[in-house]
Structures are given as C-alpha cells and as structure tokens.
C-alpha atoms as a PDB file:
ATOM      1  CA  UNK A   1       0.000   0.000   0.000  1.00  0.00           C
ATOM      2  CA  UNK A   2       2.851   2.955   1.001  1.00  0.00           C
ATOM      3  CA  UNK A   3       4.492   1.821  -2.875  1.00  0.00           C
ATOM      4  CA  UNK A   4       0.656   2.601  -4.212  1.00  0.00           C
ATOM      5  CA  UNK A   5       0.225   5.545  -2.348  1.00  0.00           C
ATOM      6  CA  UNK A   6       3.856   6.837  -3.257  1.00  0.00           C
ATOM      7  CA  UNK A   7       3.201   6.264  -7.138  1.00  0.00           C
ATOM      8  CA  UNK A   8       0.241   8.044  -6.727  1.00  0.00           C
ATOM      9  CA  UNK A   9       1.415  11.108  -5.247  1.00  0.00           C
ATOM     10  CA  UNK A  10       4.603  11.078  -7.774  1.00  0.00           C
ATOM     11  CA  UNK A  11       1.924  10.715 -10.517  1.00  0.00           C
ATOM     12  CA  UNK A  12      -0.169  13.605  -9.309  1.00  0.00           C
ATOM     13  CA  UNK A  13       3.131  16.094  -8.592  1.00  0.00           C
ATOM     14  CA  UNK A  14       4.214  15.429 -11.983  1.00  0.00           C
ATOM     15  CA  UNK A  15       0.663  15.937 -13.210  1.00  0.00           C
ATOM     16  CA  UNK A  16       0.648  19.631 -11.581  1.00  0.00           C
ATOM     17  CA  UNK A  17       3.813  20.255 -12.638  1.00  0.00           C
ATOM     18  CA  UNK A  18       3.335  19.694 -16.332  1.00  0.00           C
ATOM     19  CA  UNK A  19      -0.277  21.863 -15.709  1.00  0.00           C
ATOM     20  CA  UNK A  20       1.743  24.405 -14.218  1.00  0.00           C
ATOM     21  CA  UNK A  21       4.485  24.339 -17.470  1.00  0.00           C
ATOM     22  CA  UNK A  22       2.177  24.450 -19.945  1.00  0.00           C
ATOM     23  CA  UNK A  23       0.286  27.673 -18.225  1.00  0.00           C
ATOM     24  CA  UNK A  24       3.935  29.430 -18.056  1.00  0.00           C
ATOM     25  CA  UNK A  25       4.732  28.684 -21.589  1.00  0.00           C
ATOM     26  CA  UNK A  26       1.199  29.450 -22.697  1.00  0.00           C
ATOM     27  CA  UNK A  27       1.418  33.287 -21.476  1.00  0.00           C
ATOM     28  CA  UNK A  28       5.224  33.806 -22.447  1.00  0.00           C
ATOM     29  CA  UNK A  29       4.260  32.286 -25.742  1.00  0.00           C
ATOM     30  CA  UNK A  30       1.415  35.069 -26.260  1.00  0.00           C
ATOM     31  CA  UNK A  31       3.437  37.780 -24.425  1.00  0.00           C
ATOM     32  CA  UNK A  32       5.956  37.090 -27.222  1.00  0.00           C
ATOM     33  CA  UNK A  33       2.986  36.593 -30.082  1.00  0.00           C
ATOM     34  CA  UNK A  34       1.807  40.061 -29.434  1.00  0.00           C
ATOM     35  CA  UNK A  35       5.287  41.798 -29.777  1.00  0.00           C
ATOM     36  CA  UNK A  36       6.047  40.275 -32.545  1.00  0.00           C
ATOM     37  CA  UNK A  37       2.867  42.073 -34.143  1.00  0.00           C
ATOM     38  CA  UNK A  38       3.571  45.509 -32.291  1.00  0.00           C
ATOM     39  CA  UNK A  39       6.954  45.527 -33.294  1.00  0.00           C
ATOM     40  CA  UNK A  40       6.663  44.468 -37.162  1.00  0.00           C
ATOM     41  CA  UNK A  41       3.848  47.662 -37.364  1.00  0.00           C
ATOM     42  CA  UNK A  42       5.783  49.899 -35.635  1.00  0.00           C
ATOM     43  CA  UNK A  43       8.454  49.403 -37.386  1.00  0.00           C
ATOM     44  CA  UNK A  44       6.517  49.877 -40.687  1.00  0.00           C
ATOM     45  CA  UNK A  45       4.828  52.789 -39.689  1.00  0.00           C
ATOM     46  CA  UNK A  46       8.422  53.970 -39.150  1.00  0.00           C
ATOM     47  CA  UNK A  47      10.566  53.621 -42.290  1.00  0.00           C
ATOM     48  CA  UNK A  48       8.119  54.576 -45.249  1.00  0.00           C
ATOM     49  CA  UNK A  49       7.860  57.536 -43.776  1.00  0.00           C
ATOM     50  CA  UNK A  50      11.330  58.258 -43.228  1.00  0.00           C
ATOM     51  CA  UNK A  51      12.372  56.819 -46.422  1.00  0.00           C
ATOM     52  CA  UNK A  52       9.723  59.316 -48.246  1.00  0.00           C
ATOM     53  CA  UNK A  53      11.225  62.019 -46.260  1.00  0.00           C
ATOM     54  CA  UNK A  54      15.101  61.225 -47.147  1.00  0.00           C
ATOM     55  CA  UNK A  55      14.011  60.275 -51.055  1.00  0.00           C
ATOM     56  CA  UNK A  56      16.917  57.926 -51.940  1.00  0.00           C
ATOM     57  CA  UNK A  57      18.193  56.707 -55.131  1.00  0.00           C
ATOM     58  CA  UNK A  58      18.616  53.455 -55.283  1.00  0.00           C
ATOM     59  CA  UNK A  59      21.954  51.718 -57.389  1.00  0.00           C
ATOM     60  CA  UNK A  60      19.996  48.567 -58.064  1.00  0.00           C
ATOM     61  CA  UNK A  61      17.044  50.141 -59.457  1.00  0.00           C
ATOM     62  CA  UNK A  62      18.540  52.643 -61.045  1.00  0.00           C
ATOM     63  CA  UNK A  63      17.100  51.952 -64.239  1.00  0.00           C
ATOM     64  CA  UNK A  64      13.782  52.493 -62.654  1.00  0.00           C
ATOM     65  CA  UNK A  65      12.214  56.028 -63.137  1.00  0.00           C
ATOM     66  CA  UNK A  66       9.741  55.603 -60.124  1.00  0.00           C
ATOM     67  CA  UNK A  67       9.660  56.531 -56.623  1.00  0.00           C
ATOM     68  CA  UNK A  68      12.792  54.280 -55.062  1.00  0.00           C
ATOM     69  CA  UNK A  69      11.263  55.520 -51.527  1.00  0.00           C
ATOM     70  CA  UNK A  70       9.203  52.677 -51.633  1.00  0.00           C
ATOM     71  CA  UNK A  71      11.313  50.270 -52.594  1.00  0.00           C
ATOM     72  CA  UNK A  72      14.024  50.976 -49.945  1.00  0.00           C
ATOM     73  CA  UNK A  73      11.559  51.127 -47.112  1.00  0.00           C
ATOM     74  CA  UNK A  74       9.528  47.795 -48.615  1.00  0.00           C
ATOM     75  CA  UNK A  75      13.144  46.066 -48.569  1.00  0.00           C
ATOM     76  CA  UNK A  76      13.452  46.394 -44.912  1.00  0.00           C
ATOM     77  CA  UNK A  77       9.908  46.143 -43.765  1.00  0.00           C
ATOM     78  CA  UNK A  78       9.981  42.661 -45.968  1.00  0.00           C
ATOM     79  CA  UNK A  79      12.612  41.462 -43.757  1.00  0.00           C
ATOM     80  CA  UNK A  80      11.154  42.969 -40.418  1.00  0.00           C
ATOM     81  CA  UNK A  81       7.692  40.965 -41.307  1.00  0.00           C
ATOM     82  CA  UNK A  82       9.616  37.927 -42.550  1.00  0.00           C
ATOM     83  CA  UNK A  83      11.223  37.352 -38.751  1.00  0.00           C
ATOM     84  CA  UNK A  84       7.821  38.097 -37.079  1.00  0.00           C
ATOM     85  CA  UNK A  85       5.950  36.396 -39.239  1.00  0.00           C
ATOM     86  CA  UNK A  86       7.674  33.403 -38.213  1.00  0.00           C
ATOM     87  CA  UNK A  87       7.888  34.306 -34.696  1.00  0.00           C
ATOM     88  CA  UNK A  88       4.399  34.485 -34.539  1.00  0.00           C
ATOM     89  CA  UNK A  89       3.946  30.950 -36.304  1.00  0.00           C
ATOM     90  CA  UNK A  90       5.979  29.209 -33.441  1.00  0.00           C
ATOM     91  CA  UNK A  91       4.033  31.319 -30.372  1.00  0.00           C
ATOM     92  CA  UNK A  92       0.590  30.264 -32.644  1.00  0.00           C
ATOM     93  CA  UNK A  93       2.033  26.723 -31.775  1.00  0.00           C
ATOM     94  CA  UNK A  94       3.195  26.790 -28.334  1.00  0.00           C
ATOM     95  CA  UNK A  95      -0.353  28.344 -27.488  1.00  0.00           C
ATOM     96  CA  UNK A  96      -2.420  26.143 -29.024  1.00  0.00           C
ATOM     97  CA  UNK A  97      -0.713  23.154 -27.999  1.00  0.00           C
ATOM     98  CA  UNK A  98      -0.679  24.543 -23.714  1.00  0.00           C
ATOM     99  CA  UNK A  99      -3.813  25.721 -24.292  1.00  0.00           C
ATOM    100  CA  UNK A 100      -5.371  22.370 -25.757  1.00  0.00           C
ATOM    101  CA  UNK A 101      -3.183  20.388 -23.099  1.00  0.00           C
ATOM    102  CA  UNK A 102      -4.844  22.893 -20.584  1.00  0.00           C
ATOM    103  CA  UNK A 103      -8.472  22.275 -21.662  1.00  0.00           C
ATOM    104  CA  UNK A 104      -8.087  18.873 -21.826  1.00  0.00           C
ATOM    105  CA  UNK A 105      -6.816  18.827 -17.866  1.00  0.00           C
ATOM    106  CA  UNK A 106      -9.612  21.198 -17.478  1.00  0.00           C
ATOM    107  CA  UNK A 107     -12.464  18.915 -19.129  1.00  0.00           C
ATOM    108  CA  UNK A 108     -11.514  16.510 -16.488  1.00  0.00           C
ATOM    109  CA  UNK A 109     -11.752  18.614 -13.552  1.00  0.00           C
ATOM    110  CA  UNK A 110     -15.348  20.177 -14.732  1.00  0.00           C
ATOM    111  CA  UNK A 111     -17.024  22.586 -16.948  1.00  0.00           C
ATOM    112  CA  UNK A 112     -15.138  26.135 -16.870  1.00  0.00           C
ATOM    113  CA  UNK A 113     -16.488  29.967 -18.665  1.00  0.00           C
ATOM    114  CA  UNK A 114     -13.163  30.878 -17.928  1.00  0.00           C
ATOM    115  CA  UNK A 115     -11.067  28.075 -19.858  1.00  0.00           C
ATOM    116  CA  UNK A 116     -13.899  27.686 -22.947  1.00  0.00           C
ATOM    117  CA  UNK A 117     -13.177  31.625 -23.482  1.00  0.00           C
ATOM    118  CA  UNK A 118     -10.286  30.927 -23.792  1.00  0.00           C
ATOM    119  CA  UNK A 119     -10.563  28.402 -26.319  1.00  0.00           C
ATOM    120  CA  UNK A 120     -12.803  30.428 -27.950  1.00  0.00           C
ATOM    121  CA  UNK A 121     -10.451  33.370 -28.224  1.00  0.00           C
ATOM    122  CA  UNK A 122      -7.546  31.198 -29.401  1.00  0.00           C
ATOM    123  CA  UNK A 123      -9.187  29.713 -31.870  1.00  0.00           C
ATOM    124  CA  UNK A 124     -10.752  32.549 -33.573  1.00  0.00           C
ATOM    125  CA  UNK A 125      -7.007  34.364 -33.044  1.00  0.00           C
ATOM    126  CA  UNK A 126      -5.449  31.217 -34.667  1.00  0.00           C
ATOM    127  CA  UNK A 127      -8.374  31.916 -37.545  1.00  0.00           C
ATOM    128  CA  UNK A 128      -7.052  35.204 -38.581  1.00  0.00           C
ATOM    129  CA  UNK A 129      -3.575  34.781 -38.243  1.00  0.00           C
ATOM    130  CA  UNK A 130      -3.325  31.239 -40.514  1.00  0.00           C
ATOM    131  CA  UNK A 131      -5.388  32.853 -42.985  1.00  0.00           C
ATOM    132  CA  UNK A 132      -3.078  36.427 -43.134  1.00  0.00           C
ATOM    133  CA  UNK A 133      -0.118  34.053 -42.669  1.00  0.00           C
ATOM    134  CA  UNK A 134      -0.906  31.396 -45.568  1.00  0.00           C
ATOM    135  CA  UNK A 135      -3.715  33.245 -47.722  1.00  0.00           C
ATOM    136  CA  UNK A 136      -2.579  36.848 -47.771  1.00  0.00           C
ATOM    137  CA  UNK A 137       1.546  36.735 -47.090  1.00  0.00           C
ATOM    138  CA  UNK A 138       2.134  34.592 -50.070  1.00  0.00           C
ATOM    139  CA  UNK A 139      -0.036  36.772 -52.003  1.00  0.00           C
ATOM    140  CA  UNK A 140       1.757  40.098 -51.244  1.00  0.00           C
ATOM    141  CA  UNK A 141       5.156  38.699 -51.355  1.00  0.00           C
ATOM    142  CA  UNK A 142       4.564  37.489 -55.225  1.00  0.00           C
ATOM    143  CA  UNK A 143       3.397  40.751 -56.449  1.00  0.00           C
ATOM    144  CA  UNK A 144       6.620  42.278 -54.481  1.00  0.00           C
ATOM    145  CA  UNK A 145       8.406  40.179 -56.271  1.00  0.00           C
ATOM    146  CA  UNK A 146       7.116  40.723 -59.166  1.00  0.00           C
ATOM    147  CA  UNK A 147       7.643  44.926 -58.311  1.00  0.00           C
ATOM    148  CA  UNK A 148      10.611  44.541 -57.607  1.00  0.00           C
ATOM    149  CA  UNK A 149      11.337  42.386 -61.058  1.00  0.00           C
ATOM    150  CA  UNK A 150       9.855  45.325 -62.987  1.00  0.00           C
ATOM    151  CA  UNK A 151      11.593  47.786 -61.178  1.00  0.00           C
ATOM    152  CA  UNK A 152      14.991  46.585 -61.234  1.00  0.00           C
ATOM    153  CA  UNK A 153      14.464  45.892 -65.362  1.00  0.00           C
ATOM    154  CA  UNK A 154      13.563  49.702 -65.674  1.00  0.00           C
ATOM    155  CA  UNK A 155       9.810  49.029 -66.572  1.00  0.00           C
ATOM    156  CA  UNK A 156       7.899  51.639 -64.853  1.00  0.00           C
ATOM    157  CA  UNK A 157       4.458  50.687 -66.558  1.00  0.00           C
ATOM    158  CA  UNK A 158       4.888  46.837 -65.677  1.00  0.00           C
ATOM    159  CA  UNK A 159       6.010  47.789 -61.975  1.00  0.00           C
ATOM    160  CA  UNK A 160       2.854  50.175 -61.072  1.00  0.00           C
ATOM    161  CA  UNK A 161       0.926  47.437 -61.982  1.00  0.00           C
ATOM    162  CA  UNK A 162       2.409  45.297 -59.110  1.00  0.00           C
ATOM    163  CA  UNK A 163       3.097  47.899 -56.828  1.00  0.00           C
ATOM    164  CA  UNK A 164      -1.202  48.517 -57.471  1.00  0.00           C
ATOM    165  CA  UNK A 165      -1.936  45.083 -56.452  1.00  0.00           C
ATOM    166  CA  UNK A 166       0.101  44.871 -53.625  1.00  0.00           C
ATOM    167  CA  UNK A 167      -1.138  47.987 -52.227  1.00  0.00           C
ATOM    168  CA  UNK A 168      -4.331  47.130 -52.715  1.00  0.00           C
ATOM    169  CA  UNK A 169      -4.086  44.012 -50.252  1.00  0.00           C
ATOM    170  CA  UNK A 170      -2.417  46.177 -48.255  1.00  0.00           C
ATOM    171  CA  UNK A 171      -5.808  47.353 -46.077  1.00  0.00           C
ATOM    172  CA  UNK A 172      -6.834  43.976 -46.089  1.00  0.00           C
ATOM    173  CA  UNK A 173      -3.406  42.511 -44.150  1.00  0.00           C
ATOM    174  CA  UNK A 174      -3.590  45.677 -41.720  1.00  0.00           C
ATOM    175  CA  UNK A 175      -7.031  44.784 -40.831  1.00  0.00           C
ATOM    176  CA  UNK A 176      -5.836  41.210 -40.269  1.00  0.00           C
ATOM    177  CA  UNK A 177      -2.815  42.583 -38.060  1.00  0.00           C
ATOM    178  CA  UNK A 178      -4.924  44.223 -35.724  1.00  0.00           C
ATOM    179  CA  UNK A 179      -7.684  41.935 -35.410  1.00  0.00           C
ATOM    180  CA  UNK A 180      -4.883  39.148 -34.141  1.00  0.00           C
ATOM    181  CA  UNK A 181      -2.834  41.956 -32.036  1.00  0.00           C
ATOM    182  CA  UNK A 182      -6.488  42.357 -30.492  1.00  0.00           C
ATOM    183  CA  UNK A 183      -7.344  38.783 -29.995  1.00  0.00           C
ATOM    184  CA  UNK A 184      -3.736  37.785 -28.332  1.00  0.00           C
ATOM    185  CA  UNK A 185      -4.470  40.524 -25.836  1.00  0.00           C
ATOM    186  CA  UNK A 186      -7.323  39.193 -24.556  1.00  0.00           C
ATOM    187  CA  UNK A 187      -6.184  35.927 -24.631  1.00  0.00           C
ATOM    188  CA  UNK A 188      -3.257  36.742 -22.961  1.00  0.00           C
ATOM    189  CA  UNK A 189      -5.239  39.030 -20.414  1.00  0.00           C
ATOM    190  CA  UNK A 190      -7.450  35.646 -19.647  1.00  0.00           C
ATOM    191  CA  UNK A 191      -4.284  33.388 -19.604  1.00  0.00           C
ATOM    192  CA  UNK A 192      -2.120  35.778 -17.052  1.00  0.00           C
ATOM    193  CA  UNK A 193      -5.335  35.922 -14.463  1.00  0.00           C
ATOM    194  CA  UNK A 194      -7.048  31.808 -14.496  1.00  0.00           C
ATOM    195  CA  UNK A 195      -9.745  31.244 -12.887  1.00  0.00           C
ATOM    196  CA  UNK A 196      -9.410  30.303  -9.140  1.00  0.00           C
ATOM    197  CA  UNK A 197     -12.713  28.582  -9.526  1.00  0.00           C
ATOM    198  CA  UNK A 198     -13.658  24.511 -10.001  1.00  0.00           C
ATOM    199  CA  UNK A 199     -14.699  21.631  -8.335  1.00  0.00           C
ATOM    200  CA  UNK A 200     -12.035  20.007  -6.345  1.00  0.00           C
ATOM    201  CA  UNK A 201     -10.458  16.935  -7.091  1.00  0.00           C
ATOM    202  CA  UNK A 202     -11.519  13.622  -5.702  1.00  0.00           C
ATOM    203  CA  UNK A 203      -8.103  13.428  -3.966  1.00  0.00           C
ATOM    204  CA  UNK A 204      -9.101  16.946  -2.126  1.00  0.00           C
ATOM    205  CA  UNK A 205     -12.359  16.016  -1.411  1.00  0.00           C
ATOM    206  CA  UNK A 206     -11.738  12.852   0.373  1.00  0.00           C
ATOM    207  CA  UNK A 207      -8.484  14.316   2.293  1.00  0.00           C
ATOM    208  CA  UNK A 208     -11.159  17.236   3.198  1.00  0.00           C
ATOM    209  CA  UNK A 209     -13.818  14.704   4.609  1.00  0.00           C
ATOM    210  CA  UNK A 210     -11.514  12.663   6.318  1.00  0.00           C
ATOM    211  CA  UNK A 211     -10.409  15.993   8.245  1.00  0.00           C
ATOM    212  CA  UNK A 212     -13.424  17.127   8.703  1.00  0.00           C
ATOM    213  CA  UNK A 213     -14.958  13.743  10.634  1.00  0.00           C
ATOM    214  CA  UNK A 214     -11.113  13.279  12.709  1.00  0.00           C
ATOM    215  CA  UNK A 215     -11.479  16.496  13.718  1.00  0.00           C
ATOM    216  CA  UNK A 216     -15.121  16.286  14.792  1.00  0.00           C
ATOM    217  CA  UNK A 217     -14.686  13.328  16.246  1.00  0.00           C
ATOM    218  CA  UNK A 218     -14.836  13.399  20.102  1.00  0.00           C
ATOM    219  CA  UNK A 219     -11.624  12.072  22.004  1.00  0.00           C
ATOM    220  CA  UNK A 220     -11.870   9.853  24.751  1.00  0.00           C
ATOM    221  CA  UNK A 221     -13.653  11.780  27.595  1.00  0.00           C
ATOM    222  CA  UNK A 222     -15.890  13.379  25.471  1.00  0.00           C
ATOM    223  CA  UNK A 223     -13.164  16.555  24.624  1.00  0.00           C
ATOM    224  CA  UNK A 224     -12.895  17.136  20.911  1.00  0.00           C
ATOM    225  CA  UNK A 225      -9.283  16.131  19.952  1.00  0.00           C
ATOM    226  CA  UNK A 226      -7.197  19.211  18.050  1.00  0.00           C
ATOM    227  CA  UNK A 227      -6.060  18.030  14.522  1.00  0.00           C
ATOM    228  CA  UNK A 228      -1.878  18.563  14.389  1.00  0.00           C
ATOM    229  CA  UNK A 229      -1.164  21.342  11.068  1.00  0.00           C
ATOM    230  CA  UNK A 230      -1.719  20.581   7.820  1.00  0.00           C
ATOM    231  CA  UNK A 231       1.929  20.954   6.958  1.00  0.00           C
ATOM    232  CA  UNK A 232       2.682  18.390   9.662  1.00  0.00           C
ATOM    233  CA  UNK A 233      -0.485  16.158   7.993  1.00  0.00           C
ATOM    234  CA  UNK A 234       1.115  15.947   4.484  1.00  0.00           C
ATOM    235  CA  UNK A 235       1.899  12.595   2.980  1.00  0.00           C
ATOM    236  CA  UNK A 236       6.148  12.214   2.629  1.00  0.00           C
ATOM    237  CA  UNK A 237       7.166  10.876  -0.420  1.00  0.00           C
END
C-alpha cells in the first residue's frame, strides 16, 4: 500500500507540474505573439515615412524612373515581417498546444467559462492569423516580387501594376494585423489571471472529509481532539 500511495502522489506532482508548465509557456508564448505584431507595425509605420522624407536613389534600381522611396523602405519592412511572421507561427504553436493540453486537464476537472473563453479566443485568433499568414503573405510577397522584377528591369508601366496590387491588399493585411494583435491581448489578459474557480479533485475532497470527521470526532472523555497542522499532515514521499 505505502508503494501505491507513493506512485500516486509522484503521478499527481508530476501531473501539476506539467499543468503548471504548460500555463507558463502558454502566457510567455502570447506575451511574445503580441510583440512580434507591435513591433513588425511599428516598425513599418516607421521607415516609409522616413524613407519618403530622405528620397533615396537606389543603385539597383537605377534603371527604374519611379519613386525608389518605396522600394528601400519595402526592402526592410519585408525582412522585419519575414522574422515576425515566423515568430508568430511558433508562439501560434506553443499556445495552441498549452492551451489544448490545458483544456483537456480542465475537461476533467469540470465545466469552466473561464477556460472555454479561452478556447474560444484562441481559436478565432489562430483563424485570422493562418489565414493572413498562408492566404494573404504569399499573395503580397509574389506581387513584391514581381515589383521589384519590374523595377529593377527599368519598366515603370509593368512595376505600377504590381506595386497597385500589392497595395491594394495592403488594407486587407492591416485589418488582419490588428484583429490578431487584439485577440492575443485578450487571450493573454485571460491566460495571465485563471480562474481560481472549479470543483475540487476527488483526492481533495476525500483528504477534506476525512479531516473534517477526525477532527469532529470526540476524544476519549468526550473533549474534541485538536487536529496537528496541515503541513505536519502531508503525505512524505
């Protein structure tokens, strides 16, 4: 029986422990997922203006008669995007995965508002970003490419055309930005404060009711007998 009761109580520690790993990685994961968005549209909202301002001539368009403001600020705010683009990817993981591992633990325990909101929230998050991350990114970065081409041949006409198409997806990925900025907040606003609530655990309830009849149950002589603390009361492993 003390080998059962052992296994049980490693089983259990290593239970909470693993809860308590995935929460950590679950909030860093969306702490990181939601700088990786501020930072990429700062930073944009940074260099095309500047660029426009300093109106540099480019050497390897310099074939191209258009505005090279453009294409010096989109070659740096293509790389910016590129690295949090795929930041973002690896947080979408990491919370999805803690987050599913969480709701599972969480199914088990009871029904919770608190944990199905978040579900809710990172799923609809996940939504946006996948389909700005695999519908609207490649889309972009071919008619970029295809700028770019144009540009760096000297063909004005042939580059406007690009340059039109990207910029008109343009709205369409901000909107997408800041709908999944907006969703990782909350979720990561729900994820930093859990819910306190929940039935207890079998385990609990039955240490809790065998406390609660020792210690109203009468000594001999009729004088209720005073439980020792419940640090002194827990089970060594």
């Amino acid at each position: 029986m003390p080998l059962i009761v052992r296994s049980r109580q490693a089983v259990q520690f290593a239970v909470k422990t693993f809860h308590a790993l995935c929460q950590a990685v679950c909030v860093v994961a969306l702490g990181v997922w939601l700088g990786a968005v501020l930072v990429a549209g700062a930073t944009a909202a940074m260099i095309f203006p500047t660029m426009r301002e300093l109106a540099p001539t480019l050497g390897t368009y310099a074939q191209y008669s258009g505005e090279h403001w453009r294409l010096a600020g989109g070659e740096i705010a293509s790389r910016v995007f590129l690295i949090a683009d795929t930041t973002q990817f690896i947080c979408a993981v990491l919370t999805a995965a803690s987050t599913g591992f969480l709701a599972i633990a969480q199914v088990r325990r009871g029904r919770s508002i608190h944990m199905a909101a978040r579900v809710l929230l990172t799923g609809l998050t996940m939504a946006v970003f996948c389909y700005a991350f695999f519908v609207v990114a490649p889309r972009m970065a071919v008619a970029l490419k295809a700028y770019r081409s144009a540009a760096a041949r000297g063909d004005a006409a042939e580059a406007e055309i690009h340059q039109a198409q990207f910029a008109a997806m343009h709205p369409t990925a901000s909107a997408l930005m800041i709908a999944t900025a907006a969703g990782v907040l909350v979720t990561l606003v729900l994820a930093a404060w859990p819910s306190r609530g929940g039935p207890p655990s079998h385990a609990s309830a039955g240490a809790a009711s065998v406390g609660t009849a020792d210690s109203a149950a009468p000594a001999q002589g009729g004088a209720p007998r005073l439980q020792p603390p419940a640090l002194l009361r827990m089970p060594k492993i």
